[in-house]
N, C-alpha and C. Protein backbone atom coordinates (compact mmCIF):
# COMPACT_ATOMS: atom_id res chain seq x y z
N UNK A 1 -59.83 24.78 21.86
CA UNK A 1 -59.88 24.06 20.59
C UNK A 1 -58.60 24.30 19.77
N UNK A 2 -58.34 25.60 19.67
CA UNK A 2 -57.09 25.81 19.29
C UNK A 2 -55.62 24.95 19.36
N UNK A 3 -55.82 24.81 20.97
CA UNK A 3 -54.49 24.20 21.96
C UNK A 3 -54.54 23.32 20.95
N UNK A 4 -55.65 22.33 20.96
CA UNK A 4 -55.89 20.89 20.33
C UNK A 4 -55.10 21.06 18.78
N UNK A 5 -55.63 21.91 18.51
CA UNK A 5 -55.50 21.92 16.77
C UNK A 5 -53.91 21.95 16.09
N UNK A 6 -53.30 22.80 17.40
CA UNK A 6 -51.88 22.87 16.91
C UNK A 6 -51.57 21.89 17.74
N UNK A 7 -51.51 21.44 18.63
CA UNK A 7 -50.51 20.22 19.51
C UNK A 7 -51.50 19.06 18.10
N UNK A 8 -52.05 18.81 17.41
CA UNK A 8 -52.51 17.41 16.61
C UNK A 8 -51.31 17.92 15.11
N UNK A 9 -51.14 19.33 14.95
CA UNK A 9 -50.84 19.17 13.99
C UNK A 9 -48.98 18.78 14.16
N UNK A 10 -48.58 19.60 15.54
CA UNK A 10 -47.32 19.36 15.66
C UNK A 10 -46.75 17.84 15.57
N UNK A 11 -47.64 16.74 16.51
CA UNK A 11 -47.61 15.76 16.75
C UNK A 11 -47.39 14.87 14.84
N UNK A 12 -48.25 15.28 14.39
CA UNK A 12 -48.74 14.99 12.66
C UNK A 12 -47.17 14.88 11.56
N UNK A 13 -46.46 17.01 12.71
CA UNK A 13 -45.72 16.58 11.85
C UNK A 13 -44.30 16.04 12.29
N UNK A 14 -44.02 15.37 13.54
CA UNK A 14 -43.05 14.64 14.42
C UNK A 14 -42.86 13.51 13.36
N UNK A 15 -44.25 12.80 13.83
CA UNK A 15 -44.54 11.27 13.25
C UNK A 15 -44.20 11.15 11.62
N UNK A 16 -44.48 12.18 11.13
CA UNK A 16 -44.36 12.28 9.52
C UNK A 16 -42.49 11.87 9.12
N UNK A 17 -42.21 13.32 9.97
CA UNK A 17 -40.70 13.03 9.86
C UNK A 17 -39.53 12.06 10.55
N UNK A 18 -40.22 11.74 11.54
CA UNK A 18 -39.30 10.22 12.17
C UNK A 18 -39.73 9.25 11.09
N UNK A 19 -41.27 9.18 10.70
CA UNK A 19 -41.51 7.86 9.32
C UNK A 19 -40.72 7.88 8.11
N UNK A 20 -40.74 9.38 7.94
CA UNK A 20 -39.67 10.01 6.59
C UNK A 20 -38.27 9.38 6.53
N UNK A 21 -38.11 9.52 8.12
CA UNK A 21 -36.50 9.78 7.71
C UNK A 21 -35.94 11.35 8.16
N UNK A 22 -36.58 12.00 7.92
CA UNK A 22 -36.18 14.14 8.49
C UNK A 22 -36.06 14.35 9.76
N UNK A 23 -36.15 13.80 10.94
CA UNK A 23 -35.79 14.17 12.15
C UNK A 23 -34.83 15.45 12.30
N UNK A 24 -34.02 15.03 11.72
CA UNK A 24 -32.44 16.48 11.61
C UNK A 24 -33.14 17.60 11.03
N UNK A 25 -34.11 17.30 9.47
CA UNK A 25 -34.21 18.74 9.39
C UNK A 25 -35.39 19.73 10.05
N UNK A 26 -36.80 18.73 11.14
CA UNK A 26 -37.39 19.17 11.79
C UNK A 26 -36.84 19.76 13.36
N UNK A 27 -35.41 19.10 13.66
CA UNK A 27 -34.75 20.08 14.91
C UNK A 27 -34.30 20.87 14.18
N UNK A 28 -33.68 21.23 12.97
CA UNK A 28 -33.14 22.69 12.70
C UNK A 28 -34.24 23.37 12.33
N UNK A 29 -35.19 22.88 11.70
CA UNK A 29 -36.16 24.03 11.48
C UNK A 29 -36.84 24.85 12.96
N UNK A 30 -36.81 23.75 13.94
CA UNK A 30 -37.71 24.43 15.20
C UNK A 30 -36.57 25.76 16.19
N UNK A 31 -35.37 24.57 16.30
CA UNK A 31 -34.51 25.30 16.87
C UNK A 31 -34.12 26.93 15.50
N UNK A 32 -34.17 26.76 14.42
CA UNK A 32 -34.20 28.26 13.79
C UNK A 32 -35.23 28.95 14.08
N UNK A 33 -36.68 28.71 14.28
CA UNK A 33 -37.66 29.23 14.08
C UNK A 33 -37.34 30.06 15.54
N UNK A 34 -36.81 29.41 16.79
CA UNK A 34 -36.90 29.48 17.97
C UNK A 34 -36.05 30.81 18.02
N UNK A 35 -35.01 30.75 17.43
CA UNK A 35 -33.95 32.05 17.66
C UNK A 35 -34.87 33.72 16.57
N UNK A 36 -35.30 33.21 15.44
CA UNK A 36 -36.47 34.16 14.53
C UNK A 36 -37.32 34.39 15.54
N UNK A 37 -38.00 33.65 16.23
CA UNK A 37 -39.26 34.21 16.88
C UNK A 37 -38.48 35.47 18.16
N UNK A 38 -37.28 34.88 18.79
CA UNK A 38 -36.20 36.30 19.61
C UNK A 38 -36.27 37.42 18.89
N UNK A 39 -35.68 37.23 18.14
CA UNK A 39 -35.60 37.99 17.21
C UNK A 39 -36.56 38.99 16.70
N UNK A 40 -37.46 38.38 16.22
CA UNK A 40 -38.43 39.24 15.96
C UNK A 40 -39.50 39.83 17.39
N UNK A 41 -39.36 39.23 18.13
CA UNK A 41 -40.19 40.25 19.17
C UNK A 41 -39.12 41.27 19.68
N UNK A 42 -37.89 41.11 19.88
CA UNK A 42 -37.42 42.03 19.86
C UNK A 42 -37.31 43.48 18.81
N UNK A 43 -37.37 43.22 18.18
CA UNK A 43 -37.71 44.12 16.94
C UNK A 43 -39.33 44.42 16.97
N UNK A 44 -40.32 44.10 17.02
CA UNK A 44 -41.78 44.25 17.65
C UNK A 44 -41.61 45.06 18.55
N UNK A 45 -41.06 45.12 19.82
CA UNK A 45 -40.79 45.77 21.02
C UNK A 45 -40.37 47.36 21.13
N UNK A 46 -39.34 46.82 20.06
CA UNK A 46 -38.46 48.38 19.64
C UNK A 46 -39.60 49.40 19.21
N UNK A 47 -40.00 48.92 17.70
CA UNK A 47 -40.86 49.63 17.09
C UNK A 47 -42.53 50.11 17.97
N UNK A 48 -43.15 49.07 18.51
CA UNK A 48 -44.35 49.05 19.45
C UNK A 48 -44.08 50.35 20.71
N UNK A 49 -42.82 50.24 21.01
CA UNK A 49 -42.30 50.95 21.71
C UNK A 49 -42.47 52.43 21.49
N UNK A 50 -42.09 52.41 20.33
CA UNK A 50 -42.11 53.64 19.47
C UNK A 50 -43.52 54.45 19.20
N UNK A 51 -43.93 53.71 18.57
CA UNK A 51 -45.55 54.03 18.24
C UNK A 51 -46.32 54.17 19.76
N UNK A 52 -46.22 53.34 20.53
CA UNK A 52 -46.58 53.71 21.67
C UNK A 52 -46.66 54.93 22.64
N UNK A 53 -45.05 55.65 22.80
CA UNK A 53 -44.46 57.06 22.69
C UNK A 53 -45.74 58.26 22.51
N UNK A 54 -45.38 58.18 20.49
CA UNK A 54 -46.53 58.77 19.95
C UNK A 54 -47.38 58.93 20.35
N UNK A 55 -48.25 57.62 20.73
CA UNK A 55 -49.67 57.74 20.94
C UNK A 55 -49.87 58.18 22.48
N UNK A 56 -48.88 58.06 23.29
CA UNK A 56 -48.72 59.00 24.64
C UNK A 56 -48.67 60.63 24.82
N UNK A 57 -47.85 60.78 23.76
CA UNK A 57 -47.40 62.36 23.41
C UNK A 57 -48.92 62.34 22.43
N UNK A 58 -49.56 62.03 21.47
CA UNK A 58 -50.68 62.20 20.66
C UNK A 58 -51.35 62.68 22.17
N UNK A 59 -51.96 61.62 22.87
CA UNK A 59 -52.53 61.72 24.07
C UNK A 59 -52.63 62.81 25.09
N UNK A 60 -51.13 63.27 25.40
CA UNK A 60 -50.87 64.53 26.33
C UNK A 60 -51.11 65.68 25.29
N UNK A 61 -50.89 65.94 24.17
CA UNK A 61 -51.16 67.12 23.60
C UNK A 61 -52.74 67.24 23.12
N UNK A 62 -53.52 66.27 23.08
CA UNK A 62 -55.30 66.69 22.59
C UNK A 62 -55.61 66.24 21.63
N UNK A 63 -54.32 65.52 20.86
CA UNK A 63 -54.98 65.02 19.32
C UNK A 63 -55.50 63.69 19.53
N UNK A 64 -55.76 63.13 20.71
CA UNK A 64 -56.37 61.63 20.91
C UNK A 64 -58.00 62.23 20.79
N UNK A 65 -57.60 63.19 22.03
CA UNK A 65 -59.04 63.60 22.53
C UNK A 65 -59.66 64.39 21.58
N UNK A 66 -59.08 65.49 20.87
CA UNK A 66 -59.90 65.74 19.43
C UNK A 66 -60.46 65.20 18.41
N UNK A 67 -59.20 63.48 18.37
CA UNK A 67 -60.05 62.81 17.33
C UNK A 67 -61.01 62.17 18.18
N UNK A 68 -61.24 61.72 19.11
CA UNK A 68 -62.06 60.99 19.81
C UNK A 68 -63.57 61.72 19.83
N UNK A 69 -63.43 63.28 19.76
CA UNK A 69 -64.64 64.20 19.33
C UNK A 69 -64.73 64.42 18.14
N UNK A 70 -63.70 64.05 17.39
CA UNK A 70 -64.53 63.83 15.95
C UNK A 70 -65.45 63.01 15.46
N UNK A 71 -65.33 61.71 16.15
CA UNK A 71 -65.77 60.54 15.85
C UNK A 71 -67.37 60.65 16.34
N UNK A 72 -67.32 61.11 17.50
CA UNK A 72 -68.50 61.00 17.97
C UNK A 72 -69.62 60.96 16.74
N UNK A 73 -69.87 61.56 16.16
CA UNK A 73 -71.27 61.41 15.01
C UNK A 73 -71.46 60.06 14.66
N UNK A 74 -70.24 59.08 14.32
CA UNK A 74 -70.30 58.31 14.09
C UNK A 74 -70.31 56.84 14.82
N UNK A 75 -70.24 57.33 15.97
CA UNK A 75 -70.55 56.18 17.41
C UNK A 75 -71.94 56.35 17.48
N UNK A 76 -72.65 58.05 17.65
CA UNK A 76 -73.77 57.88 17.78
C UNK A 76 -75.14 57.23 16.09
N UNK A 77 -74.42 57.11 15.48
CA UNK A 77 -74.96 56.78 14.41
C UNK A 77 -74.94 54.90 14.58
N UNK A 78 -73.68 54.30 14.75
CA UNK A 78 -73.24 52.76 15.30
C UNK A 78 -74.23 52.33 16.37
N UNK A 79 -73.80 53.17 17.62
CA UNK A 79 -74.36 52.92 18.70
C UNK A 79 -75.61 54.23 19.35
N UNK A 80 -76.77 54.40 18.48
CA UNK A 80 -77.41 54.95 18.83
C UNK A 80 -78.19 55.01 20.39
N UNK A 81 -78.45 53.87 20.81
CA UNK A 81 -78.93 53.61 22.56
C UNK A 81 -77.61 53.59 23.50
N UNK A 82 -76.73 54.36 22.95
CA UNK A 82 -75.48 54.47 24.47
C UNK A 82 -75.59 55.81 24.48
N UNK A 83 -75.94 56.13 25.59
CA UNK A 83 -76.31 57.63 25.80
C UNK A 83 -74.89 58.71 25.84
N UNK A 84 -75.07 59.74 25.26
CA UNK A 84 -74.04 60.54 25.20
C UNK A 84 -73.09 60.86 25.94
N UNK A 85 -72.88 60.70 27.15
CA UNK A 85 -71.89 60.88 27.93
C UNK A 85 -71.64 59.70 28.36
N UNK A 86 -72.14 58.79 28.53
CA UNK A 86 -71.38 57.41 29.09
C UNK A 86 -70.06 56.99 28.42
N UNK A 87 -69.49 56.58 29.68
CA UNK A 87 -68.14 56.38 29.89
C UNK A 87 -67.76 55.58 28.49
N UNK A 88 -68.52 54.35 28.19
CA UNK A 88 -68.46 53.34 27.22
C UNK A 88 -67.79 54.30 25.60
N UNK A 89 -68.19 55.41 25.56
CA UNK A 89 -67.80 55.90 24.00
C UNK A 89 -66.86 56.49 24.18
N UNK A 90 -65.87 56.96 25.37
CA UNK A 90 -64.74 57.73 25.08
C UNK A 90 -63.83 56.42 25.31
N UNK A 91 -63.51 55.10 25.82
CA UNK A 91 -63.44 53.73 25.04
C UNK A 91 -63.50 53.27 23.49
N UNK A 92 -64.03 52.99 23.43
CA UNK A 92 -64.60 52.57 22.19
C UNK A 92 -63.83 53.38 21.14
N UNK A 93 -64.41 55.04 21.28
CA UNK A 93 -63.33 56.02 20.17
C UNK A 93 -61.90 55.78 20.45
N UNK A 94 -61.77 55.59 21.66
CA UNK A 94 -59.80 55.45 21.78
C UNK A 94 -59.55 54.22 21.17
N UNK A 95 -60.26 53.10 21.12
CA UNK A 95 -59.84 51.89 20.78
C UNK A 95 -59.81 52.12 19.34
N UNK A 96 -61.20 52.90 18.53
CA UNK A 96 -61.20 52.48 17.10
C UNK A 96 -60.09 53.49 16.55
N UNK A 97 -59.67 54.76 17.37
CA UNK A 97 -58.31 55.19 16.94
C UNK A 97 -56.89 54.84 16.88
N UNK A 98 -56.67 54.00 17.80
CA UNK A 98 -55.66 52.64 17.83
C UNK A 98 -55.50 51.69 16.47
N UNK A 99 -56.79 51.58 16.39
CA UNK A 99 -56.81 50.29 15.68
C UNK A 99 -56.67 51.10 14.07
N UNK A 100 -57.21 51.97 13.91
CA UNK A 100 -57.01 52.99 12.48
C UNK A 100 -55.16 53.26 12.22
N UNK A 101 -54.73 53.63 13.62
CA UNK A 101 -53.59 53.91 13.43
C UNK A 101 -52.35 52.78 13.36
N UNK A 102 -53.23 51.36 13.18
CA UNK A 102 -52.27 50.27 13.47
C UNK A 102 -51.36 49.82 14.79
N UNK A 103 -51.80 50.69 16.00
CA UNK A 103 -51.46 50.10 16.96
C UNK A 103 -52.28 49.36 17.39
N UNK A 104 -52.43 47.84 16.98
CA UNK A 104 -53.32 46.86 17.51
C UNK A 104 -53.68 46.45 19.60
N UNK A 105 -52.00 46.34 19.54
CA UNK A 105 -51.85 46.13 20.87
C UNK A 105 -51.97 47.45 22.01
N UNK A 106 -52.34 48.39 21.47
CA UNK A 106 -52.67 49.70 22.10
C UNK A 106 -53.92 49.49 22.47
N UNK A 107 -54.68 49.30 21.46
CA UNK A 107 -56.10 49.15 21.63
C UNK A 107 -56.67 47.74 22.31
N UNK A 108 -55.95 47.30 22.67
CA UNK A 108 -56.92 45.96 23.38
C UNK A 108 -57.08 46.45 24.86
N UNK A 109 -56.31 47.43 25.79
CA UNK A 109 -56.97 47.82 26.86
C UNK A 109 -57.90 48.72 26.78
N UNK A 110 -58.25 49.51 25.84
CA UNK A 110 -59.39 50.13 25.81
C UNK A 110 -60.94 48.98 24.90
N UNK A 111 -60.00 48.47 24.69
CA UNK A 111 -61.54 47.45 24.30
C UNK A 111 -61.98 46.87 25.02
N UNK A 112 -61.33 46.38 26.27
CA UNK A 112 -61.24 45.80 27.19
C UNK A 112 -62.53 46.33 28.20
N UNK A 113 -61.71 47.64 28.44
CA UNK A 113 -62.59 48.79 29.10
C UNK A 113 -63.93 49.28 28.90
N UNK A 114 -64.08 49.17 27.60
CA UNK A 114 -65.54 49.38 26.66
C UNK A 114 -66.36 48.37 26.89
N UNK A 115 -65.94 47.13 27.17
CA UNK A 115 -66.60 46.06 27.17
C UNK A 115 -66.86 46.05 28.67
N UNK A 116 -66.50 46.11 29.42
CA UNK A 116 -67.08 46.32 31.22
C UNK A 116 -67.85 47.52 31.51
N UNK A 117 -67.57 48.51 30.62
CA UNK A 117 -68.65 49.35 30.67
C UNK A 117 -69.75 49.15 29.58
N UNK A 118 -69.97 48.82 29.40
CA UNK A 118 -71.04 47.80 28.27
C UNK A 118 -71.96 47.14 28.86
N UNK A 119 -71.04 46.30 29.44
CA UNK A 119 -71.89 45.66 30.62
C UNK A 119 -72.12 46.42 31.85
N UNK A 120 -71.47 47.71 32.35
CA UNK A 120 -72.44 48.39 32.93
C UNK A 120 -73.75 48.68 32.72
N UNK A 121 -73.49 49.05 31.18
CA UNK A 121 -74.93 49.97 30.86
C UNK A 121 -75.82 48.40 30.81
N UNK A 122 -75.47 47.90 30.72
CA UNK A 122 -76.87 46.44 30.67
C UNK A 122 -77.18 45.96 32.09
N UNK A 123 -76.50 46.59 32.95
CA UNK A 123 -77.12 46.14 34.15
C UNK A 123 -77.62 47.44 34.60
N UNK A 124 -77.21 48.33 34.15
CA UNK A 124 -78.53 49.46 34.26
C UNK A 124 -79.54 49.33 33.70
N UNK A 125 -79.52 48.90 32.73
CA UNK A 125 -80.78 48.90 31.49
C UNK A 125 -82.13 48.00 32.24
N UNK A 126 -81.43 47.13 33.64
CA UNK A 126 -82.29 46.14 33.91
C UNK A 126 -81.99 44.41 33.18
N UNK A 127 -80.80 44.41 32.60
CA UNK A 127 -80.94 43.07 31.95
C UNK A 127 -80.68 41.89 32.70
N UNK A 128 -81.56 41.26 32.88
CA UNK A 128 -81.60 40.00 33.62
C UNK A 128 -80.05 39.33 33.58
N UNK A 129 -79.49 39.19 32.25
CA UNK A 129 -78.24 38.46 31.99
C UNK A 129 -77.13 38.90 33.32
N UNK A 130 -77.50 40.53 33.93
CA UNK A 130 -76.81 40.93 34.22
C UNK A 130 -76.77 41.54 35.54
N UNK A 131 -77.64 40.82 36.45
CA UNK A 131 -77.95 40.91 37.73
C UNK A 131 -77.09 40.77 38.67
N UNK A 132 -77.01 40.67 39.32
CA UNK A 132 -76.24 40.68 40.89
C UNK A 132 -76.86 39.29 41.26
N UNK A 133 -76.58 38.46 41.67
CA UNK A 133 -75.79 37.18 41.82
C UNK A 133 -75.49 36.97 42.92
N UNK A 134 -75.39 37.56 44.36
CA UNK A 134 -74.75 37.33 45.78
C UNK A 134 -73.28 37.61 45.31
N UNK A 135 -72.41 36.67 45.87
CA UNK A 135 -70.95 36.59 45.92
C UNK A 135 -70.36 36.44 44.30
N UNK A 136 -70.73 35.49 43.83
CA UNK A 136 -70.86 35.38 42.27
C UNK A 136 -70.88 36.27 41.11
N UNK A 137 -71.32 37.72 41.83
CA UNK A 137 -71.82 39.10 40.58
C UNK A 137 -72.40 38.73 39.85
N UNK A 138 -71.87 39.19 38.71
CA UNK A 138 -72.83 38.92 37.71
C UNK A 138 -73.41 37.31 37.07
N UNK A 139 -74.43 37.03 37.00
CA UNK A 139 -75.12 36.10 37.03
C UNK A 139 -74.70 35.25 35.76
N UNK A 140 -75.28 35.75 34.80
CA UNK A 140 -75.36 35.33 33.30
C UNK A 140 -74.39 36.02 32.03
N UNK A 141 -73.79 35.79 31.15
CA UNK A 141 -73.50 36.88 30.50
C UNK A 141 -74.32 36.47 28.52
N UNK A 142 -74.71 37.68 28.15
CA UNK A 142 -75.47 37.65 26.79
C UNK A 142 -74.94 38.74 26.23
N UNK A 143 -74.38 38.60 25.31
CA UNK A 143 -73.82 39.93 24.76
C UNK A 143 -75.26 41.45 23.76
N UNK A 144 -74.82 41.75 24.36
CA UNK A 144 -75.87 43.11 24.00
C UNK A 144 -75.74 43.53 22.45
N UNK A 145 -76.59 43.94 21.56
CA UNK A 145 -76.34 44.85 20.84
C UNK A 145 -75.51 45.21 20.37
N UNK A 146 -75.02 46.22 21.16
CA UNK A 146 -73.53 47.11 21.23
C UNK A 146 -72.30 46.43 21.21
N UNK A 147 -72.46 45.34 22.10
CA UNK A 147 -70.99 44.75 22.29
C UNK A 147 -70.85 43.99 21.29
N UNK A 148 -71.54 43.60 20.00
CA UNK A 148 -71.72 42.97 19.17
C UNK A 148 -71.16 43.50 18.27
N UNK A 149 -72.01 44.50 18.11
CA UNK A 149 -71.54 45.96 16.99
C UNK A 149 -70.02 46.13 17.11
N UNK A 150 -69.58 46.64 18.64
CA UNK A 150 -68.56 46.87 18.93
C UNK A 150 -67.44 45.86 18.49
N UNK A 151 -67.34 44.52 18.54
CA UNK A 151 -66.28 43.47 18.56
C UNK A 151 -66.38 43.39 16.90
N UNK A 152 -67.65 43.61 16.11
CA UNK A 152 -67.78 43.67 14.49
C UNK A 152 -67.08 44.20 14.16
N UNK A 153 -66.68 45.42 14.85
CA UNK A 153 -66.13 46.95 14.11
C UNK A 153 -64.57 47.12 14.47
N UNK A 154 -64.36 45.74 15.55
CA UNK A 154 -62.54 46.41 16.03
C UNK A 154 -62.03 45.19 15.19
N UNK A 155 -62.91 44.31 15.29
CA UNK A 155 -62.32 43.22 13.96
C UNK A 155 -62.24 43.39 12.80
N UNK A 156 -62.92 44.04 12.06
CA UNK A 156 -63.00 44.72 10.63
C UNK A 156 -62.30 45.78 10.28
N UNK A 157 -61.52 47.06 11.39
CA UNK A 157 -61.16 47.73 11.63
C UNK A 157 -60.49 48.71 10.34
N UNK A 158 -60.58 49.85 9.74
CA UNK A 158 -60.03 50.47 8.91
C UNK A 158 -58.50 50.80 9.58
N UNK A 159 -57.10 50.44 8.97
CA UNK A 159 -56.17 50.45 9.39
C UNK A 159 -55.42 51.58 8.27
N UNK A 160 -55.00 52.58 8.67
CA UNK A 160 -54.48 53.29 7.29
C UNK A 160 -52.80 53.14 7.49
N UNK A 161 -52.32 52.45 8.91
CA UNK A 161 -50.58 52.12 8.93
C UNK A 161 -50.73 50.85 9.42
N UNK A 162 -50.47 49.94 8.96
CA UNK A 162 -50.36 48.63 9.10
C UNK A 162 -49.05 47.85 9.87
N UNK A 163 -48.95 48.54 11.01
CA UNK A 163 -47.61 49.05 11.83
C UNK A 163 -47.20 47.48 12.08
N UNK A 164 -48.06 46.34 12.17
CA UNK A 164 -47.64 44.65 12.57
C UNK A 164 -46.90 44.12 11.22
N UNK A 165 -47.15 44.82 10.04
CA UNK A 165 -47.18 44.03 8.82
C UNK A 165 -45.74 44.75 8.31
N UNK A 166 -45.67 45.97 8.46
CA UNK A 166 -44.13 46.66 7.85
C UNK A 166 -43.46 46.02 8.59
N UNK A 167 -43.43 45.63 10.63
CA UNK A 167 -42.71 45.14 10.84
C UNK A 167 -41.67 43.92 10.52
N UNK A 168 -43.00 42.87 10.30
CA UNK A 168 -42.79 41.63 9.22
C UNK A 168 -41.84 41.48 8.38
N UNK A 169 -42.34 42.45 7.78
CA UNK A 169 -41.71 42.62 6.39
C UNK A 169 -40.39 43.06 6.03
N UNK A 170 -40.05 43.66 7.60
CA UNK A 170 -38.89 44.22 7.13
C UNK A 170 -37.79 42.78 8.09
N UNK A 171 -38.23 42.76 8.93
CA UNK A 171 -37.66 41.21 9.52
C UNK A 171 -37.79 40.56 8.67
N UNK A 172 -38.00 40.35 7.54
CA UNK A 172 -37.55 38.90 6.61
C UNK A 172 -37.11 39.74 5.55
N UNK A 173 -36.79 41.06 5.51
CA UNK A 173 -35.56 41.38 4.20
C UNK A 173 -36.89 42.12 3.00
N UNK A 174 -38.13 42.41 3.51
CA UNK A 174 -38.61 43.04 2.35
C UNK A 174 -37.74 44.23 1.63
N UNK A 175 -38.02 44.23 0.19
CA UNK A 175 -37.18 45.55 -0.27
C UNK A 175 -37.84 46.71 -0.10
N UNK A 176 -39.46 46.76 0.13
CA UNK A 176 -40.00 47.56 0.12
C UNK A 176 -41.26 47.37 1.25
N UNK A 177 -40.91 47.38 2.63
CA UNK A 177 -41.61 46.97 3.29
C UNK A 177 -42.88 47.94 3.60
N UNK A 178 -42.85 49.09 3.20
CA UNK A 178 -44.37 50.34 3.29
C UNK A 178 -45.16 50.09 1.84
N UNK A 179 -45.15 48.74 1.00
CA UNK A 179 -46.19 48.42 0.09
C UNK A 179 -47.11 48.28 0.05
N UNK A 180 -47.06 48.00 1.35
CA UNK A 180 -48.67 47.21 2.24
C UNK A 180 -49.79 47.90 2.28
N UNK A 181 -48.81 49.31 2.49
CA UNK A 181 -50.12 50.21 3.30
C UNK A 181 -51.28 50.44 2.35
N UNK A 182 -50.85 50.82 1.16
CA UNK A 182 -52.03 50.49 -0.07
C UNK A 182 -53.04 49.65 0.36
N UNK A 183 -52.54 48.45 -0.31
CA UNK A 183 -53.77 47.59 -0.45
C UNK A 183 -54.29 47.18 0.92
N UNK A 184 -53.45 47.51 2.19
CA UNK A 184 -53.97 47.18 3.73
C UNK A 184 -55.46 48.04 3.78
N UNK A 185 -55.07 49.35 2.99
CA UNK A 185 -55.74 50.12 3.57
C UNK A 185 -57.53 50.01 2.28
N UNK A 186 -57.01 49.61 1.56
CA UNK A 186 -58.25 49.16 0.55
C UNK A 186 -59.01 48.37 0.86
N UNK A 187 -57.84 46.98 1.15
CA UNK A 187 -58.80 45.86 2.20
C UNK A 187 -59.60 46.21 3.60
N UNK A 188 -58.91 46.93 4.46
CA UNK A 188 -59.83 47.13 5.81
C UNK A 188 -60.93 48.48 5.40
N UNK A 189 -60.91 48.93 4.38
CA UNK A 189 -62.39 50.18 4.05
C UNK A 189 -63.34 49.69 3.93
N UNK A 190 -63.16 48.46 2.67
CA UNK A 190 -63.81 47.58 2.59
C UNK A 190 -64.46 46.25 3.48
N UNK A 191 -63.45 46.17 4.33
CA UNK A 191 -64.31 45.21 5.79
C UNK A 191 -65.22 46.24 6.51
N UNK A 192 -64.42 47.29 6.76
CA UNK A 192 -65.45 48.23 7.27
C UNK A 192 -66.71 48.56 7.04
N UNK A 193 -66.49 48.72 5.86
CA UNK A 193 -68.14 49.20 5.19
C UNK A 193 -68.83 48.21 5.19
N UNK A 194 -68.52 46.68 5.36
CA UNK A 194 -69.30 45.48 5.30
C UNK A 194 -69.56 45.30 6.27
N UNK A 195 -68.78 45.73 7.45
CA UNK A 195 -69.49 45.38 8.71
C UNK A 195 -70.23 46.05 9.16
N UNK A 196 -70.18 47.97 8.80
CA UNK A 196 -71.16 48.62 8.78
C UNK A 196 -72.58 48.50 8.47
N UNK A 197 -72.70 47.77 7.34
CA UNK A 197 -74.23 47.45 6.68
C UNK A 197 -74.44 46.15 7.30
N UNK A 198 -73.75 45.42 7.65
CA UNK A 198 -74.23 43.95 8.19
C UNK A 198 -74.77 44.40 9.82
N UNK A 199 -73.97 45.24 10.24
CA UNK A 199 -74.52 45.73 11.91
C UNK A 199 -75.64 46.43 11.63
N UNK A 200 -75.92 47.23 11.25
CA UNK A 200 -76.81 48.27 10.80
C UNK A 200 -78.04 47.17 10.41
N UNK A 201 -78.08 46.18 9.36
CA UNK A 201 -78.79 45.07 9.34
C UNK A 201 -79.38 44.43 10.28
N UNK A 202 -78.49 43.95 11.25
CA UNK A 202 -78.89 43.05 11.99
C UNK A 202 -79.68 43.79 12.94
N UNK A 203 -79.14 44.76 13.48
CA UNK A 203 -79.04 46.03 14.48
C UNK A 203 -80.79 45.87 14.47
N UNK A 204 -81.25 46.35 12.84
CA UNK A 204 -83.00 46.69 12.80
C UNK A 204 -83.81 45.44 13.02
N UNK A 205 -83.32 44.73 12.91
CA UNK A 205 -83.71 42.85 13.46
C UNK A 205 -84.19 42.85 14.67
């Protein structure tokens, strides 16, 4: 739907500017945008790069895995029916520590991961959705509970370094591109806690 939405709007705005008269200034705008968008993933890369490092060295020294046992109280409080040692929560904690620390793109292979073991535990559980199938595997897919909870909570995510947004900011000349982190971090407490009581809600449903 997406594809659709931007190829109608691009098209929207071709036609606009050949009717206008702007042709010239819609090739310089694309062809600029084209050399900015280089540009800036290169600079994404650098920095991602960086933070990445960290969270390797975080990783090899124990502070992943310490915070990942901190958290626990609070997975089992989220996700009360994922039993304590399953694979699914030392996932899940790596992802929601990613996502706290503003490495977005860190955390999508462990969400990834959480989510196939998710669907492990539902084809243990017996869930029809999630049978064996012959050649096909898994049969049906219905998202569980958890994986619900789970996709609520990496989308809402409490971010306290807003590591995508300084980048931004400093690629277009902010004077003060660490402003963000404030109100980033006011706004995602607050998604948090809303998605907390809305899961928790639905959850007793």
């Amino acid at each position: 739907m997406l594809n659709y939405i931007w190829a109608l709007m691009i098209l929207i705005g071709v036609v606009y500017a050949a009717v206008t008269g702007n042709m010239e200034a819609v090739t310089d705008a694309a062809l600029g945008s084209a050399g900015e968008a280089v540009s800036l993933c290169i600079t994404m890369a650098g920095v991602m790069g960086l933070w990445m490092g960290l969270m390797r060295i975080a990783e090899k020294s124990g502070l992943i895995a310490g915070l990942a046992s901190g958290i626990q109280p609070f997975l089992s409080f989220m996700f009360p029916r994922i039993p304590k040692k399953h694979e699914s929560r030392k996932y899940i904690a790596t992802n929601f520590i990613a996502n706290i620390l503003g490495l977005g793109w860190a955390c999508t292979p462990a969400g990834l991961k959480a989510m196939e073991e998710l669907a492990k535990l539902e084809e243990e559980r017996g869930n029809p959705a999630y049978a064996k199938d012959g050649k096909e595997g898994l049969r049906g897919r219905a998202a569980s509970n958890e994986m619900c909870t789970f996709l609520i909570l990496n989308t809402s995510s409490l971010q306290l370094i807003p590591v995508n947004m300084i980048v931004y900011r400093t690629q277009y000349g902010s004077a003060n591109p660490a402003a963000v982190i404030a109100p980033a971090i006011l706004a995602t407490l607050f998604s948090t806690i809303i998605a907390i009581v809305y899961c928790k809600i639905k959850d007793r449903k």
